[in-house]
Structures are given as structure tokens and as C-alpha cells.
C-alpha atoms as a PDB file:
ATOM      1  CA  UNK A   1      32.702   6.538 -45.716  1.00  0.00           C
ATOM      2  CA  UNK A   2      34.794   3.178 -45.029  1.00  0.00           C
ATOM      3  CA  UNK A   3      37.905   5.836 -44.517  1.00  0.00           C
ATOM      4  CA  UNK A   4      36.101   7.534 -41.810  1.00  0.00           C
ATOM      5  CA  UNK A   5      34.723   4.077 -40.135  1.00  0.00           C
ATOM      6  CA  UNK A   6      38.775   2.730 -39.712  1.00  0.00           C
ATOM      7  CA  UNK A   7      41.424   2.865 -37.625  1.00  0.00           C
ATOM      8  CA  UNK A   8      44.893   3.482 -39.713  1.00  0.00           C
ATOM      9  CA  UNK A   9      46.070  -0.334 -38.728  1.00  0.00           C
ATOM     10  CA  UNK A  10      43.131  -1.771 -39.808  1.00  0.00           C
ATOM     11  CA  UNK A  11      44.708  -3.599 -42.658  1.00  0.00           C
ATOM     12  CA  UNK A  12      41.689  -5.423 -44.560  1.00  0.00           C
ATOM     13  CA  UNK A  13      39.907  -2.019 -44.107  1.00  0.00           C
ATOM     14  CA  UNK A  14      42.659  -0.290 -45.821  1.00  0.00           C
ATOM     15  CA  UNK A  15      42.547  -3.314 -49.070  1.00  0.00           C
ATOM     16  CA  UNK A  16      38.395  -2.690 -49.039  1.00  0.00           C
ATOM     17  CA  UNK A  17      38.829   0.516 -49.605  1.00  0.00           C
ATOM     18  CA  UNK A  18      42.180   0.916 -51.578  1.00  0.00           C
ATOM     19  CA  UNK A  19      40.055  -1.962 -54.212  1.00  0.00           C
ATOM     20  CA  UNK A  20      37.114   0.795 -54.443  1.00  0.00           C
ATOM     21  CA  UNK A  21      39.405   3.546 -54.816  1.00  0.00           C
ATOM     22  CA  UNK A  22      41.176   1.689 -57.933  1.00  0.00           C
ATOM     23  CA  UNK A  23      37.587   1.114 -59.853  1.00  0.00           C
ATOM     24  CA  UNK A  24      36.859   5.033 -59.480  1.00  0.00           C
ATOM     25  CA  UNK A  25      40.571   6.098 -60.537  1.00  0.00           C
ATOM     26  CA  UNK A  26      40.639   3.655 -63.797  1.00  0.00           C
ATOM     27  CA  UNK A  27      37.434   4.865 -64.386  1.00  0.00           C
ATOM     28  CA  UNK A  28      34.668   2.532 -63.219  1.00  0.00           C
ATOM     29  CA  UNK A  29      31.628   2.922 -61.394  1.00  0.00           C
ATOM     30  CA  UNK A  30      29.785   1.167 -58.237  1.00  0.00           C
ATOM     31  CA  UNK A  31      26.400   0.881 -58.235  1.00  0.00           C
ATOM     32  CA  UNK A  32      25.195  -0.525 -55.061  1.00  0.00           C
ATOM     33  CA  UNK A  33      22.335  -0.215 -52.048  1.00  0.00           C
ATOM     34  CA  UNK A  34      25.511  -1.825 -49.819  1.00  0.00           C
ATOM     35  CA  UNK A  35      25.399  -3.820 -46.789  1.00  0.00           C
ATOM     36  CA  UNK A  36      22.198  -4.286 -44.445  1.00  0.00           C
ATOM     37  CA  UNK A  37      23.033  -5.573 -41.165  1.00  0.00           C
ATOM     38  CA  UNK A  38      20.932  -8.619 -39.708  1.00  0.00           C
ATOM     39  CA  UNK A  39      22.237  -9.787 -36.961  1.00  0.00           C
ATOM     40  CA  UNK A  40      25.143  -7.846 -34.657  1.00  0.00           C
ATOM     41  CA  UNK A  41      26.516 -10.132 -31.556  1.00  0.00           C
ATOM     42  CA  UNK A  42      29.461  -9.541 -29.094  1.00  0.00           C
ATOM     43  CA  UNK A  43      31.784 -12.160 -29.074  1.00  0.00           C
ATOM     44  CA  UNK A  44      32.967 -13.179 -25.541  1.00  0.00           C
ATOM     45  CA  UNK A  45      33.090 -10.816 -22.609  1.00  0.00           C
ATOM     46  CA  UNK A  46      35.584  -7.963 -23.839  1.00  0.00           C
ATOM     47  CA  UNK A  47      36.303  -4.501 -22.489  1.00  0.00           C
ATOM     48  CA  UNK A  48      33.196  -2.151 -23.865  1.00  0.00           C
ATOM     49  CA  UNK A  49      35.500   0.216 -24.916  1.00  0.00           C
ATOM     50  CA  UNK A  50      37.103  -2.070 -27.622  1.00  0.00           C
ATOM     51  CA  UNK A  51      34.677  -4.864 -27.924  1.00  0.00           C
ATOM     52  CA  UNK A  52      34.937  -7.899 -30.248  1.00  0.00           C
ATOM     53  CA  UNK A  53      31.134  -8.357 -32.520  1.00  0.00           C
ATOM     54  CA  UNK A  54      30.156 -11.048 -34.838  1.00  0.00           C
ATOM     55  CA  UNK A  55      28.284  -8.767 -37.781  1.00  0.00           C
ATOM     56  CA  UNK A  56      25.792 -10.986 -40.018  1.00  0.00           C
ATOM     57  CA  UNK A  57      25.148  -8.806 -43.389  1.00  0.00           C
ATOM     58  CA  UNK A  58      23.127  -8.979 -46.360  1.00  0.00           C
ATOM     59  CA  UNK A  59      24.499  -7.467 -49.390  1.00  0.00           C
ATOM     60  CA  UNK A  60      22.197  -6.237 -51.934  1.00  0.00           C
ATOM     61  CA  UNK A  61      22.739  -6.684 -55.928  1.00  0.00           C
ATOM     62  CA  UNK A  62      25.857  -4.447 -57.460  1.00  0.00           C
ATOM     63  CA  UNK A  63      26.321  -2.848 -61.104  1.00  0.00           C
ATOM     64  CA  UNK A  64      29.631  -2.448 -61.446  1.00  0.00           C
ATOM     65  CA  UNK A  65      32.629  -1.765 -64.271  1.00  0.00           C
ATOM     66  CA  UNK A  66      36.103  -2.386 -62.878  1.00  0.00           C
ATOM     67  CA  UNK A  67      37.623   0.299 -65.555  1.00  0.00           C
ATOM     68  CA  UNK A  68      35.711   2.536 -68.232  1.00  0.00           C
ATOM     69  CA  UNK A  69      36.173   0.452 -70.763  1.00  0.00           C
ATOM     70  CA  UNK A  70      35.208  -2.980 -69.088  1.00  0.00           C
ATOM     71  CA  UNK A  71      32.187  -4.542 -69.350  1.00  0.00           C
ATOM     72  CA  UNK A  72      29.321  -4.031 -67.137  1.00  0.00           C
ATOM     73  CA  UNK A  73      28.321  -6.440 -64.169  1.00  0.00           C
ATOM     74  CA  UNK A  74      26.022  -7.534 -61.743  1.00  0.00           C
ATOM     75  CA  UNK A  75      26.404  -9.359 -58.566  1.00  0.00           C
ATOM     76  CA  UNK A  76      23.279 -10.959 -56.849  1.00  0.00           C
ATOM     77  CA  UNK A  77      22.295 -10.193 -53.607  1.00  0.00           C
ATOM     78  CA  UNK A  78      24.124 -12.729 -50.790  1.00  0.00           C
ATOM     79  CA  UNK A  79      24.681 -13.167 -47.132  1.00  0.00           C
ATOM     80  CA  UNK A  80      28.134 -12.864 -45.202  1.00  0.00           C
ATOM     81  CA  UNK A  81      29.525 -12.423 -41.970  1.00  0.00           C
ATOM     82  CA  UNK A  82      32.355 -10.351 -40.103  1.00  0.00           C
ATOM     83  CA  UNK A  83      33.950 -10.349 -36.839  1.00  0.00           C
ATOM     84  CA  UNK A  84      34.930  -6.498 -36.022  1.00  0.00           C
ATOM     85  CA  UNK A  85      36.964  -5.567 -33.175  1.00  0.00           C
ATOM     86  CA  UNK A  86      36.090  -1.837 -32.435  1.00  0.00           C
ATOM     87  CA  UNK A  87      37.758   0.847 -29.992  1.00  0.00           C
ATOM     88  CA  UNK A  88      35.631   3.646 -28.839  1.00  0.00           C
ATOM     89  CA  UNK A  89      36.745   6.870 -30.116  1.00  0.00           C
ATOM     90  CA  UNK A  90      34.163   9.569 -28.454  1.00  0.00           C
ATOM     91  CA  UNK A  91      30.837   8.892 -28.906  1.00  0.00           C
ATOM     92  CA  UNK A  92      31.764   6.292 -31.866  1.00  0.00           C
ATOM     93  CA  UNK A  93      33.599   3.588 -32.675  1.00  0.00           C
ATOM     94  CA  UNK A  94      36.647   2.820 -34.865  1.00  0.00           C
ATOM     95  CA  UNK A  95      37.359   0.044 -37.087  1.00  0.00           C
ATOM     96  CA  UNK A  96      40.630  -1.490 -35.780  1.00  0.00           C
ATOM     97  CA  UNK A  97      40.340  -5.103 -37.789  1.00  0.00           C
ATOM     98  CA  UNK A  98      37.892  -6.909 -39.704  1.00  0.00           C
ATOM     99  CA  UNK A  99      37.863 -10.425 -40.782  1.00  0.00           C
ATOM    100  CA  UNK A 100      35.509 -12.315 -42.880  1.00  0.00           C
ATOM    101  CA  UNK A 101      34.084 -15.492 -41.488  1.00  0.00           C
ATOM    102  CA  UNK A 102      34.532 -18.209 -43.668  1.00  0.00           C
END
């Protein structure tokens, strides 16, 4: 899960997750195949145990009801990116901050 993937500073992380959380309490559903990841980079020439990446993602068509009572809808599927910085916690990383690129 998202929860598992972040460090407890990662701020954006925390709002992604916190908006999910809201649509399941009021109710709502998700309906989703997620993110695929195309293209994964690392920006400049950081430490490898808390490198910067550039993260190019597809994300593939939604259902979705914000509440139970709200109407159903559909996203299509799109293209975004992310820059991640990570810190290596064992044999994985953590999620210390994400950004969208815009």
C-alpha cells in the first residue's frame, strides 16, 4: 500500500493517501488497474542511498464514487510524471517526497 511505500514526512504522500482514505470512509469505491511505470531516471548524481528519480507513469482508466450516494465516474487513461526522492530502508526504499511535474 501507499502507507507502506512512505516515509512519515512525506507530505503529498500523506494528502494521496488521506484523499483515498476519505472516498472509502464516506462510502465510495476505487476501481482502478493504477499506475504503470514507463520510464524511471535518476536525476543528477545523488547519494544511492537516498537518490533523487524522475518517474514517467501511465495511469489506466478509474471507476470511481467519491461517497455512496454520488454518482459514478470514469477517468480516461493519461500520462504523468513524478520526481521521488527515496532513502534506502533495508533492502527497499522509502518514500520521503514526491512532487508532480508540471
Amino acid at each position: 500500500s501507499l502507507r507502506e511505500m512512505m516515509a512519515a514526512g512525506c507530505i503529498n504522500c500523506r494528502r494521496l493517501a488521506n484523499a483515498i482514505d476519505e472516498i472509502y470512509r464516506a462510502g465510495g469505491f476505487i476501481r482502478s488497474r493504477g499506475w504503470g511505470i514507463r520510464e524511471v531516471h535518476q536525476v543528477g548524481q545523488g547519494d544511492l542511498r537516498s537518490p533523487v528519480v524522475s518517474l514517467q507513469i501511465v495511469t489506466y482508466p478509474e471507476t470511481y464514487k467519491k461517497t455512496k450516494d454520488s454518482g459514478l465516474k470514469t477517468t480516461k487513461q493519461g500520462e504523468g510524471g513524478y520526481t521521488l526522492w527515496l532513502e534506502r530502508v533495508g533492502h527497499g526504499f522509502l518514500i520521503t517526497r514526491i512532487d508532480p511535474v508540471t
